[in-house]
Protein backbone atom coordinates (compact mmCIF):
# COMPACT_ATOMS: atom_id res chain seq x y z
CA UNK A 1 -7.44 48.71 72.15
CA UNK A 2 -9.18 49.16 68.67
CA UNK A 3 -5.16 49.17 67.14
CA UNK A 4 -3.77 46.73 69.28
CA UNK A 5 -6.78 44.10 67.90
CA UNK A 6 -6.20 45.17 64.30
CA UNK A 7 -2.64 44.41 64.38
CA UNK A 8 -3.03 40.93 66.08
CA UNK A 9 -5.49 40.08 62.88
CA UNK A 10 -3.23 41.19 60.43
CA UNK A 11 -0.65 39.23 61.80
CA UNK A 12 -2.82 36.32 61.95
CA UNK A 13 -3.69 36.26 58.07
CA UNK A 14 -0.40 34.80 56.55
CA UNK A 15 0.02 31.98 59.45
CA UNK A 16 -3.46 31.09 58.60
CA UNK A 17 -2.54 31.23 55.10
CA UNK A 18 0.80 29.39 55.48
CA UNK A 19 -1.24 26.66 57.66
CA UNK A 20 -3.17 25.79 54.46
CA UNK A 21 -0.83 24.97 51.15
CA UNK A 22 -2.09 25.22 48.13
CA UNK A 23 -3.28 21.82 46.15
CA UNK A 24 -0.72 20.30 43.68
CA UNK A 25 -1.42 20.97 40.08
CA UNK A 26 -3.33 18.52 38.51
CA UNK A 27 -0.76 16.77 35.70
CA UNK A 28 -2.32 15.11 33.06
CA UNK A 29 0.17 12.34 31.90
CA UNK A 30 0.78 12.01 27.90
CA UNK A 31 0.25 8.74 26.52
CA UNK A 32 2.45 7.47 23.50
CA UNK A 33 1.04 6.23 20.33
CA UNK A 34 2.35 3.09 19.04
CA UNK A 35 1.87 2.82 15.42
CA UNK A 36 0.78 -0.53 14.43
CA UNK A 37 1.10 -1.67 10.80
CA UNK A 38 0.96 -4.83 8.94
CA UNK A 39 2.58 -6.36 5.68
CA UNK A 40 -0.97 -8.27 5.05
CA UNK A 41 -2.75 -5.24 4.90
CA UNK A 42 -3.64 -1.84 5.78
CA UNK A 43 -5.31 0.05 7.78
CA UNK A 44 -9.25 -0.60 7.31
CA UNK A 45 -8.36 -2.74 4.67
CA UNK A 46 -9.28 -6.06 3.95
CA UNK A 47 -7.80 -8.75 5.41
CA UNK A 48 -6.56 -12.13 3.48
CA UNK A 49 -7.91 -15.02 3.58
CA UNK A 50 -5.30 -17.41 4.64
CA UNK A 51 -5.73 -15.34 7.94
CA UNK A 52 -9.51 -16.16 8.54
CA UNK A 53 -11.16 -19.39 9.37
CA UNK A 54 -11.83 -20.04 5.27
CA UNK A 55 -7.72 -20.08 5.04
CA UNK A 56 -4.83 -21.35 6.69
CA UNK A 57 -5.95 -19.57 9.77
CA UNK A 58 -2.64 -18.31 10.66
CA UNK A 59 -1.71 -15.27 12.40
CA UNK A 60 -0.65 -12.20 9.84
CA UNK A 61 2.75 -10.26 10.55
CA UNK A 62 2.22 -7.29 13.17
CA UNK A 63 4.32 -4.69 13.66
CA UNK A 64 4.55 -1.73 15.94
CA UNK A 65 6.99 1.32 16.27
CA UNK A 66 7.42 4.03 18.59
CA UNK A 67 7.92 2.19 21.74
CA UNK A 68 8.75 3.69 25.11
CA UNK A 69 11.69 2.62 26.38
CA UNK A 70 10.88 1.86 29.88
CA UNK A 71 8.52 -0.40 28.56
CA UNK A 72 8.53 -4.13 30.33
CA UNK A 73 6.30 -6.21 28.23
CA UNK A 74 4.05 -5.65 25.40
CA UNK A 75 0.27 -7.26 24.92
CA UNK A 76 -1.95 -8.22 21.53
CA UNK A 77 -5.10 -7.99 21.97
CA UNK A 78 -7.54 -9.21 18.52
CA UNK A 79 -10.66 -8.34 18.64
CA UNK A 80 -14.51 -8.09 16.72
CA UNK A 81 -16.39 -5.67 18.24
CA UNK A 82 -19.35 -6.24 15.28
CA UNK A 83 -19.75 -9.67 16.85
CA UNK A 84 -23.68 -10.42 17.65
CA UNK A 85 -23.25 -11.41 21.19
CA UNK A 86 -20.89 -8.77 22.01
CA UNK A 87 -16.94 -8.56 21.30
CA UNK A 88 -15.36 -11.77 20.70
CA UNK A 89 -11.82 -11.99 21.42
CA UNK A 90 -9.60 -13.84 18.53
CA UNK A 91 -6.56 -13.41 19.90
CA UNK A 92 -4.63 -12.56 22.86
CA UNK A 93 -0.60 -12.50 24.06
CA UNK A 94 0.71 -10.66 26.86
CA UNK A 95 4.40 -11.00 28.50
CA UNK A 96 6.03 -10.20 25.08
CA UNK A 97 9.31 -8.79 25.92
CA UNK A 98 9.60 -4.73 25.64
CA UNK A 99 12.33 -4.91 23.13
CA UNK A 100 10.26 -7.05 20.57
CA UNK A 101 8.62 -4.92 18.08
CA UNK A 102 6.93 -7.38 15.37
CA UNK A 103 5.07 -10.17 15.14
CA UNK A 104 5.89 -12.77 12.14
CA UNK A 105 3.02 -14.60 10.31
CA UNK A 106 2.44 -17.99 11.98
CA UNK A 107 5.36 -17.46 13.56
CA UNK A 108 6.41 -18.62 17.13
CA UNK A 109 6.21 -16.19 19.63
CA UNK A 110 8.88 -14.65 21.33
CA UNK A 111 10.36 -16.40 24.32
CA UNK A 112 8.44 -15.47 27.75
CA UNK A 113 5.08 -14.61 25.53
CA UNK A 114 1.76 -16.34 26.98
CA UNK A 115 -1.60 -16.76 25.08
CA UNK A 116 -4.39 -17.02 26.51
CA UNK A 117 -7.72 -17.93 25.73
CA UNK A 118 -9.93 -16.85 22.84
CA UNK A 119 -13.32 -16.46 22.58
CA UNK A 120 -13.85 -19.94 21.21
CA UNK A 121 -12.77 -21.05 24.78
CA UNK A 122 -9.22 -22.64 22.94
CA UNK A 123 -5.80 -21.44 23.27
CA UNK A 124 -4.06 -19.46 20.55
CA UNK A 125 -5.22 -17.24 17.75
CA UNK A 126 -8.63 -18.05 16.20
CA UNK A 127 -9.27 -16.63 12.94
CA UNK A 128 -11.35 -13.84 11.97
CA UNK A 129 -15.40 -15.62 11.12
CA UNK A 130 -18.38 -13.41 10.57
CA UNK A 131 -21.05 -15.34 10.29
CA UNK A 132 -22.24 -12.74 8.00
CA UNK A 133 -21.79 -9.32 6.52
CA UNK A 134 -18.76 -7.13 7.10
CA UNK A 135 -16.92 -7.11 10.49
CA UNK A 136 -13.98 -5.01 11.88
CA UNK A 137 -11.19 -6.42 13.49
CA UNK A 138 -9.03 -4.45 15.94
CA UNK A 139 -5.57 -5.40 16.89
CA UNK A 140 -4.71 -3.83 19.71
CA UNK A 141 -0.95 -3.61 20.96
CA UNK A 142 -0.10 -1.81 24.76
CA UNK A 143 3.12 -1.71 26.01
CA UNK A 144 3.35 -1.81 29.43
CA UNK A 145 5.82 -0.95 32.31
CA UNK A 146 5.04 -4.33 33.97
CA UNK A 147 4.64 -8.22 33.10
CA UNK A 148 1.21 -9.45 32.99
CA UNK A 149 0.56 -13.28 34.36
CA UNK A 150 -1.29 -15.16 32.05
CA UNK A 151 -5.25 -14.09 32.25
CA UNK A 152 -8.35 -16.17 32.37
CA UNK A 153 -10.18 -13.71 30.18
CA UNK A 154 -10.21 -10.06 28.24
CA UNK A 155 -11.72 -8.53 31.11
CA UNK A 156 -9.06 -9.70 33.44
CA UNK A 157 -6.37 -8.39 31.16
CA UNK A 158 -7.70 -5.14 30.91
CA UNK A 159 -8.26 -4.93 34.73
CA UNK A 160 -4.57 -6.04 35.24
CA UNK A 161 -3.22 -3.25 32.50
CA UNK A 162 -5.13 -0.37 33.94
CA UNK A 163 -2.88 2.28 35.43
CA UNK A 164 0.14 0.17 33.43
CA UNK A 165 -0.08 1.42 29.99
CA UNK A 166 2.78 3.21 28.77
CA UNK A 167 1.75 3.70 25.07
CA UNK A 168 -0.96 2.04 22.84
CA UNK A 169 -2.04 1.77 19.09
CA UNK A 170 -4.18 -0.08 16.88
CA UNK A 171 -5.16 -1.45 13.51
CA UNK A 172 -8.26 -2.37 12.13
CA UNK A 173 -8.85 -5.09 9.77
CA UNK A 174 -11.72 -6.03 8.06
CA UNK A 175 -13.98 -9.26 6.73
CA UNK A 176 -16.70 -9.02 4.68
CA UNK A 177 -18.60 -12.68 4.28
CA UNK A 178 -21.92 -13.28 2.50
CA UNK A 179 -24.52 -16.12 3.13
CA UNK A 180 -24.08 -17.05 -0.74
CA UNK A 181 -20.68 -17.28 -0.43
CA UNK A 182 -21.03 -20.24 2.43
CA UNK A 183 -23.72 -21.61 -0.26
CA UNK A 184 -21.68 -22.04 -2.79
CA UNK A 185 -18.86 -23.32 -0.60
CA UNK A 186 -20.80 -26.27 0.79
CA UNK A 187 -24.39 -26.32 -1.74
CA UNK A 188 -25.51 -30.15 0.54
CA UNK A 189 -24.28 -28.89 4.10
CA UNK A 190 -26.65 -27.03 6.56
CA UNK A 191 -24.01 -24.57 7.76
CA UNK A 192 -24.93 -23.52 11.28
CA UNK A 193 -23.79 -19.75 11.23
CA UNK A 194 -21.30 -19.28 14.65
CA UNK A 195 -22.99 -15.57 16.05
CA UNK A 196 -20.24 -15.22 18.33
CA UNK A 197 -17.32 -14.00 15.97
C-alpha cells in the first residue's frame, strides 16, 4: 500500500505543476530621448528678449531629433515651474504631425496643430514674465503614437498622453528679471507684478 501511495504522489507533482504556469516576465519598455535644441539659445541658457513679454513676444525656433517612427503626433508643452502660484503653462500645441521635427520662430504651425490655452486663460503662446528674479522655462516635446483632441487644460493633456508616449525630451530656458529693471522701464507707473508666470 505504502508504494502504491508514493507513486500516485509523485505522479501528481508535475500535473500540479503544469496546472500552474509560471508569471510572464516583467518587461520594462525603453523610452526614446528626443533631443530638443534651439537656434535662440541653449540649454540653461538665457533666453532673448524678443521671446518674453518685454519683446516681440514671439515664439523662438524649436527643434527636436531622434524621433520614433511610429510616432502619430507630437506635443509642446512650455512651462515655469518657478512660478509663485504653482507652474504656469506658456505654451501648449498638440496634434503636430509625426513627421514635423522643428518649430520656426513666430512661425505658423504646421497644418492639423491645435493650441490650446495658456495659463493667462488666452490662446497661443504667452511669453516668458517673472515677476521677479530668475525663472526656468521648460519646453517640453512628446511624441506620441496617437492624436490628442484639443485639451481644456495641462492636466488634461497629460492625462490624455499617459500610456501614449513614445519618446520625450526637453530644454530649459531661462529669465532673469529684477524689480529695478521694471523701475527704470516705467519710473511714473505702479507696475502690479503678475505672480502667476
Amino acid at each position: 500500500m505504502n508504494t502504491k501511495l508514493l507513486s500516485l504522489l509523485l505522479a501528481a507533482v508535475p500535473l500540479t505543476a503544469a496546472a500552474e504556469p509560471a508569471a510572464p516576465a516583467k518587461t520594462t519598455a525603453k523610452r526614446t530621448a528626443l533631443k530638443v535644441t534651439s537656434s535662440a539659445f541653449t540649454n540653461n541658457g538665457a533666453i532673448p528678449t524678443e521671446y518674453t513679454c518685454d519683446g516681440a513676444q514671439t515664439t523662438p525656433p524649436l527643434s527636436w531629433s531622434n524621433l520614433p517612427r511610429n510616432a502619430r503626433t507630437v506635443a509642446v508643452l512650455v512651462e515655469d515651474p518657478d512660478a509663485p502660484t504653482g507652474a504656469f503653462t506658456h505654451w501648449l500645441v498638440t496634434d503636430i504631425p509625426g513627421t514635423i521635427t522643428s518649430l520656426a520662430s513666430g512661425g505658423a504651425l504646421p497644418e492639423g496643430a491645435m493650441v490650446a490655452k495658456n495659463g493667462k486663460g488666452d490662446t497661443g503662446y504667452y511669453g516668458p514674465c517673472p515677476p521677479t528674479g530668475r525663472h526656468h522655462y521648460f519646453f517640453h516635446v512628446y511624441a506620441l503614437d496617437t492624436t490628442i483632441p484639443g485639451p481644456a487644460t495641462k492636466e488634461d493633456f497629460l492625462a490624455s498622453i499617459n500610456g501614449h508616449i513614445l519618446a520625450e525630451g526637453q530644454l530649459i530656458g531661462m529669465v532673469q528679471k529684477s524689480a529695478t529693471t521694471k523701475e527704470a522701464k516705467a519710473p511714473n507707473k505702479v507696475d502690479k507684478p503678475d505672480k502667476t508666470r
